[in-house]
C-alpha atoms as a PDB file:
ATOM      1  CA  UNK A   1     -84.836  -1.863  -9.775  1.00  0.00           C
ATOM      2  CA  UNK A   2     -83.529  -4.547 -11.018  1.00  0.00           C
ATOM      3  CA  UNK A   3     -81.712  -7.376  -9.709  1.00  0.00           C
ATOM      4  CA  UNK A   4     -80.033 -10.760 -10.337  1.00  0.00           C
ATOM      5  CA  UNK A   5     -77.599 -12.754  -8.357  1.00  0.00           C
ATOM      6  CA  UNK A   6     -75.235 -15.650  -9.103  1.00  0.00           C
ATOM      7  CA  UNK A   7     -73.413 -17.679  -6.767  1.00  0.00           C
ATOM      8  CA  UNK A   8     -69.742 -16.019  -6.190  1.00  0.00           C
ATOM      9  CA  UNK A   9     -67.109 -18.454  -5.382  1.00  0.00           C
ATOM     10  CA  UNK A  10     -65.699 -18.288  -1.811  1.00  0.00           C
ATOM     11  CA  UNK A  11     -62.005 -18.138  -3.043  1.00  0.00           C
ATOM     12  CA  UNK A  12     -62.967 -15.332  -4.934  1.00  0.00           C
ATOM     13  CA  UNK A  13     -64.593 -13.667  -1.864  1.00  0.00           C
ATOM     14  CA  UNK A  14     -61.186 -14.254   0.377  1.00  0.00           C
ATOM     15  CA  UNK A  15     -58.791 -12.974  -2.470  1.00  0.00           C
ATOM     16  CA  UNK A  16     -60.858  -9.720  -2.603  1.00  0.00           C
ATOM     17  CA  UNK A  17     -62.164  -9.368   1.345  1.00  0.00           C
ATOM     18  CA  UNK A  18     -61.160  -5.881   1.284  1.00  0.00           C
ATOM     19  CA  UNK A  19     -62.832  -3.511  -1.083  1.00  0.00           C
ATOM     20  CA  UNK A  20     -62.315  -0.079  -2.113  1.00  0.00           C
ATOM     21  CA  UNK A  21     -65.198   1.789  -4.287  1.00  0.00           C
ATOM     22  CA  UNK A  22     -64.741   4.749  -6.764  1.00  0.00           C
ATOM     23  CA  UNK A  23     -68.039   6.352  -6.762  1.00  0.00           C
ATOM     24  CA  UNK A  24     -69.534   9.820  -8.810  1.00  0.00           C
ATOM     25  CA  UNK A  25     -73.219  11.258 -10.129  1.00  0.00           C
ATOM     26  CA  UNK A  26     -72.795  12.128 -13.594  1.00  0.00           C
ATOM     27  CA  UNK A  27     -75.903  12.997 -15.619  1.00  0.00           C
ATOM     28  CA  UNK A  28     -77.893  11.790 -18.715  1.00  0.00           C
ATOM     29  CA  UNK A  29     -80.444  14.264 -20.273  1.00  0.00           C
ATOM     30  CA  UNK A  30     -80.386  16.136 -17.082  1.00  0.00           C
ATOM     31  CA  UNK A  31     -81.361  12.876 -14.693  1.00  0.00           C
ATOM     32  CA  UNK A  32     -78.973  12.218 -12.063  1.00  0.00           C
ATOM     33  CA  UNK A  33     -77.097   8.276 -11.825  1.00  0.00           C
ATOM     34  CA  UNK A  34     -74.995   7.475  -8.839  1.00  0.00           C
ATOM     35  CA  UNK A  35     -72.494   5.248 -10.303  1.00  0.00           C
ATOM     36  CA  UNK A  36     -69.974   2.928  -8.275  1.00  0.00           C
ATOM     37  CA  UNK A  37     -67.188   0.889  -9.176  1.00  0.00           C
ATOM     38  CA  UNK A  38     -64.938  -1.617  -7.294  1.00  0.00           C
ATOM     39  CA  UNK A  39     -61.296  -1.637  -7.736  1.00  0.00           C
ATOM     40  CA  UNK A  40     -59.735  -5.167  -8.475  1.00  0.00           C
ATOM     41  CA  UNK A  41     -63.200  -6.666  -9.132  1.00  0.00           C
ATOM     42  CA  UNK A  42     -64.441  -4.222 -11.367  1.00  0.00           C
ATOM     43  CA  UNK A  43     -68.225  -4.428 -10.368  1.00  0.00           C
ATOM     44  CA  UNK A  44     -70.388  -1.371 -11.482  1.00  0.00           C
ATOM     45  CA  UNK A  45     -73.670  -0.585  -9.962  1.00  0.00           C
ATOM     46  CA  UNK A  46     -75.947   2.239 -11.094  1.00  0.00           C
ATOM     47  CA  UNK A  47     -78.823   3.912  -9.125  1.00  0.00           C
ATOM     48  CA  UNK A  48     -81.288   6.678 -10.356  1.00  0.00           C
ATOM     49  CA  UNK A  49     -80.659   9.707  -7.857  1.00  0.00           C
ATOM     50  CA  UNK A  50     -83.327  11.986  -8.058  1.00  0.00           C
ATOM     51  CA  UNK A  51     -82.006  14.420  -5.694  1.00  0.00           C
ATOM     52  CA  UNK A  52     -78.116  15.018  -4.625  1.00  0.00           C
ATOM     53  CA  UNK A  53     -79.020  15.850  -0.854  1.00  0.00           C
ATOM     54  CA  UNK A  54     -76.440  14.585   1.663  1.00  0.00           C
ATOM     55  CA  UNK A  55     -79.338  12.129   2.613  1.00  0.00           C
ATOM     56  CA  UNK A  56     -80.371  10.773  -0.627  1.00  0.00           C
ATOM     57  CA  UNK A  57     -76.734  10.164  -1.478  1.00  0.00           C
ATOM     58  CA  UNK A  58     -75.715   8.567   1.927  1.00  0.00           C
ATOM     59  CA  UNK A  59     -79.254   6.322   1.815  1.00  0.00           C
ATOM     60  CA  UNK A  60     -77.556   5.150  -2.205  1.00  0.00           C
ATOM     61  CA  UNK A  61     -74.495   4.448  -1.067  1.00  0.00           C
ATOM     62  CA  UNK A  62     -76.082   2.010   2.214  1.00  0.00           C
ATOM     63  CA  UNK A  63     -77.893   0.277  -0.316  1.00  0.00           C
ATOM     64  CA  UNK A  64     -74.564  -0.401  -2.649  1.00  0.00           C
ATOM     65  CA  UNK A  65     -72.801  -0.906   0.856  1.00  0.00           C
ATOM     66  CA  UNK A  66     -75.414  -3.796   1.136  1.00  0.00           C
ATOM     67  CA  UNK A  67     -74.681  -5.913  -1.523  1.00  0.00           C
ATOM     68  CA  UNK A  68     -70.934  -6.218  -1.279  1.00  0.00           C
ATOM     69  CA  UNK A  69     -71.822  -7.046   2.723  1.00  0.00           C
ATOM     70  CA  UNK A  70     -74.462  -9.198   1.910  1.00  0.00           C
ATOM     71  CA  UNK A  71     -72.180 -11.366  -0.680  1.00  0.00           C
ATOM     72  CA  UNK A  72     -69.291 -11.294   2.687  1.00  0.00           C
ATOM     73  CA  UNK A  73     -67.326  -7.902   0.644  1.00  0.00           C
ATOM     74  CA  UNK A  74     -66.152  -5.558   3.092  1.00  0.00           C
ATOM     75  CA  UNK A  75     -65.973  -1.997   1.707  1.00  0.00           C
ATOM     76  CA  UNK A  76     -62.975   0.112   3.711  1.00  0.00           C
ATOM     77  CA  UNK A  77     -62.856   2.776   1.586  1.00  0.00           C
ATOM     78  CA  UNK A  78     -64.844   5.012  -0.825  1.00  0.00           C
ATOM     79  CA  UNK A  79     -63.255   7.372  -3.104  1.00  0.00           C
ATOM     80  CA  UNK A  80     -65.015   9.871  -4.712  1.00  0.00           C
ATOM     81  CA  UNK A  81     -64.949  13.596  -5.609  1.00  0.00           C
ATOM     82  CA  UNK A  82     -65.667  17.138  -3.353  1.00  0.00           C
ATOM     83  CA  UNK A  83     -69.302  16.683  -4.006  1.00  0.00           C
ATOM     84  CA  UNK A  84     -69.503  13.667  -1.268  1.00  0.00           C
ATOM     85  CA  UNK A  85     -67.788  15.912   1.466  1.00  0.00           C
ATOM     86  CA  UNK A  86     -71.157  16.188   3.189  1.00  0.00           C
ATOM     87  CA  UNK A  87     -71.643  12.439   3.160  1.00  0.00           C
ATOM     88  CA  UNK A  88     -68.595  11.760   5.320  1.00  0.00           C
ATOM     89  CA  UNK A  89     -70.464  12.449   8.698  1.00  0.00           C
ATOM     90  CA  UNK A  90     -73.049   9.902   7.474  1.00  0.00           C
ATOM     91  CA  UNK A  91     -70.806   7.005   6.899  1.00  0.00           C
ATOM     92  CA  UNK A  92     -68.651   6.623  10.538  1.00  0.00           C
ATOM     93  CA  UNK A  93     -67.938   2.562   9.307  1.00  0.00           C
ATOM     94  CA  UNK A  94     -66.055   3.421   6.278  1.00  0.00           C
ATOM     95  CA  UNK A  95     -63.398   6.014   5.070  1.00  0.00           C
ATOM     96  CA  UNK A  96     -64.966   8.548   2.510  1.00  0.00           C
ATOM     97  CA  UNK A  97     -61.799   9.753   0.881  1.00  0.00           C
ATOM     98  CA  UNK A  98     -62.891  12.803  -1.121  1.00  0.00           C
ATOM     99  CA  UNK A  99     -60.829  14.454  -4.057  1.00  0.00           C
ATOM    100  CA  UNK A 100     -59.235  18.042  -3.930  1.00  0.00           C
ATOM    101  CA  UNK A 101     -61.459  20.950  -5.359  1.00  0.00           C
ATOM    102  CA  UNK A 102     -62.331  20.211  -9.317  1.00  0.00           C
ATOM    103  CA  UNK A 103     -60.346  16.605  -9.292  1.00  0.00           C
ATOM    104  CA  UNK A 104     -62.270  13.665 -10.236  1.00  0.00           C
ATOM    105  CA  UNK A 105     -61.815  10.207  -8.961  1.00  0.00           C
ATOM    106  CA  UNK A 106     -60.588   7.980 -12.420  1.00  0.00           C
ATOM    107  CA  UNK A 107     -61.960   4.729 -12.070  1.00  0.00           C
ATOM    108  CA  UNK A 108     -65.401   6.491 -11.684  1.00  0.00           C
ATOM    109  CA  UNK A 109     -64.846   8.657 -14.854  1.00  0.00           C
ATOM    110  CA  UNK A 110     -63.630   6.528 -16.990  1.00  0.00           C
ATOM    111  CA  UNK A 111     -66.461   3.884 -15.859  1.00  0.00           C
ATOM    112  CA  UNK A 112     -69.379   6.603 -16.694  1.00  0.00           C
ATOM    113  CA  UNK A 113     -67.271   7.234 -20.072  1.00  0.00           C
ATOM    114  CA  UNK A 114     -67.351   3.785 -20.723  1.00  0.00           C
ATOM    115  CA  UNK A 115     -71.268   3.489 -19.477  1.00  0.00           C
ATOM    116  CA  UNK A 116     -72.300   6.475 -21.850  1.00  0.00           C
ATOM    117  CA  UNK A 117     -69.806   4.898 -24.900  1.00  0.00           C
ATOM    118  CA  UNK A 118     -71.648   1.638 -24.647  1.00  0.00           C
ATOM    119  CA  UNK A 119     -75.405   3.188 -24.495  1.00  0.00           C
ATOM    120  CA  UNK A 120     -74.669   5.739 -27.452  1.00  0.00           C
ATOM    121  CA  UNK A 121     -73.246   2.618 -28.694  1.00  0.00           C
ATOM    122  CA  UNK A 122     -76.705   0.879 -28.685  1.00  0.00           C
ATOM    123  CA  UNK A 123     -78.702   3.449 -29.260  1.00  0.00           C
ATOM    124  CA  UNK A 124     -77.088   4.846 -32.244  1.00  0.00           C
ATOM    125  CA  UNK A 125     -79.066   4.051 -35.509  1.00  0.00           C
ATOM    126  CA  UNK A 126     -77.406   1.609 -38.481  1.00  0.00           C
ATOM    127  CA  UNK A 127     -76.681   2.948 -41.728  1.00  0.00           C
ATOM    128  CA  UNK A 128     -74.315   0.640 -43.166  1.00  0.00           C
ATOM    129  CA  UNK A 129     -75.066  -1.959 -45.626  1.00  0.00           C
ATOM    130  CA  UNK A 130     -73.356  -4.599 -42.471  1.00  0.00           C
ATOM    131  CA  UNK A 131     -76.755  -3.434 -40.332  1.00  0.00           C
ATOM    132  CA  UNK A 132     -79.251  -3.959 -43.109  1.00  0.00           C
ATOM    133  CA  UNK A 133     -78.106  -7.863 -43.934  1.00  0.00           C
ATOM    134  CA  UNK A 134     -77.019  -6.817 -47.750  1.00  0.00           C
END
């Protein structure tokens, strides 16, 4: 895992007490990413799920709970799709607001869109003269 912090500035912190996460798995190659997103402030985190269980999922989502606590965030709500119903039970401090059958939360969707865009992005080999310094 890997982690780096910077000093947030306390007006910043008091302007955006309250936060609200959009949160989904989506899949690369068949490996599992929980992917969250804050409304307003826009931060993404990103956390290899190996397994989807109703415990593995609630254990990810203390851990992103943690460092939006830990800064002096306070998460109210998380919004995410049907596949977090079972988490609900798990998570008696916050509201898990799930979506109605085959809905998808959009700030989560288009984050991962933008996530996969940006790695294809990186990935994807240079054939133009530009990439070859002609």
């Amino acid at each position: 895992m890997v982690e780096s912090h910077v000093a947030i500035p306390q007006d910043f912190i008091l302007d955006n007490k309250a936060i609200t996460l959009a949160a989904d798995v989506f899949f690369v190659k068949g490996i599992a990413f929980l992917m969250s997103v804050s409304r307003r402030i826009k931060f993404v985190t990103m956390e290899h799920t190996p397994v989807c269980t109703a415990k593995a999922l609630t254990k990810h989502i203390k851990r992103i709970l943690q460092v939006y606590y830990g800064v002096g965030f306070t998460v109210r709500y998380v919004m995410t799709d049907g596949e977090f119903e079972k988490v609900k039970a798990e998570l008696p401090s916050i509201v898990v607001n799930t979506t109605a059958s085959k809905e998808h939360v959009t700030e989560a969707e288009r984050m991962i869109h933008t996530v996969k865009e940006r790695c294809r992005g990186s990935w994807a080999p240079c054939h133009s003269s530009m990439c070859r310094g002609a």
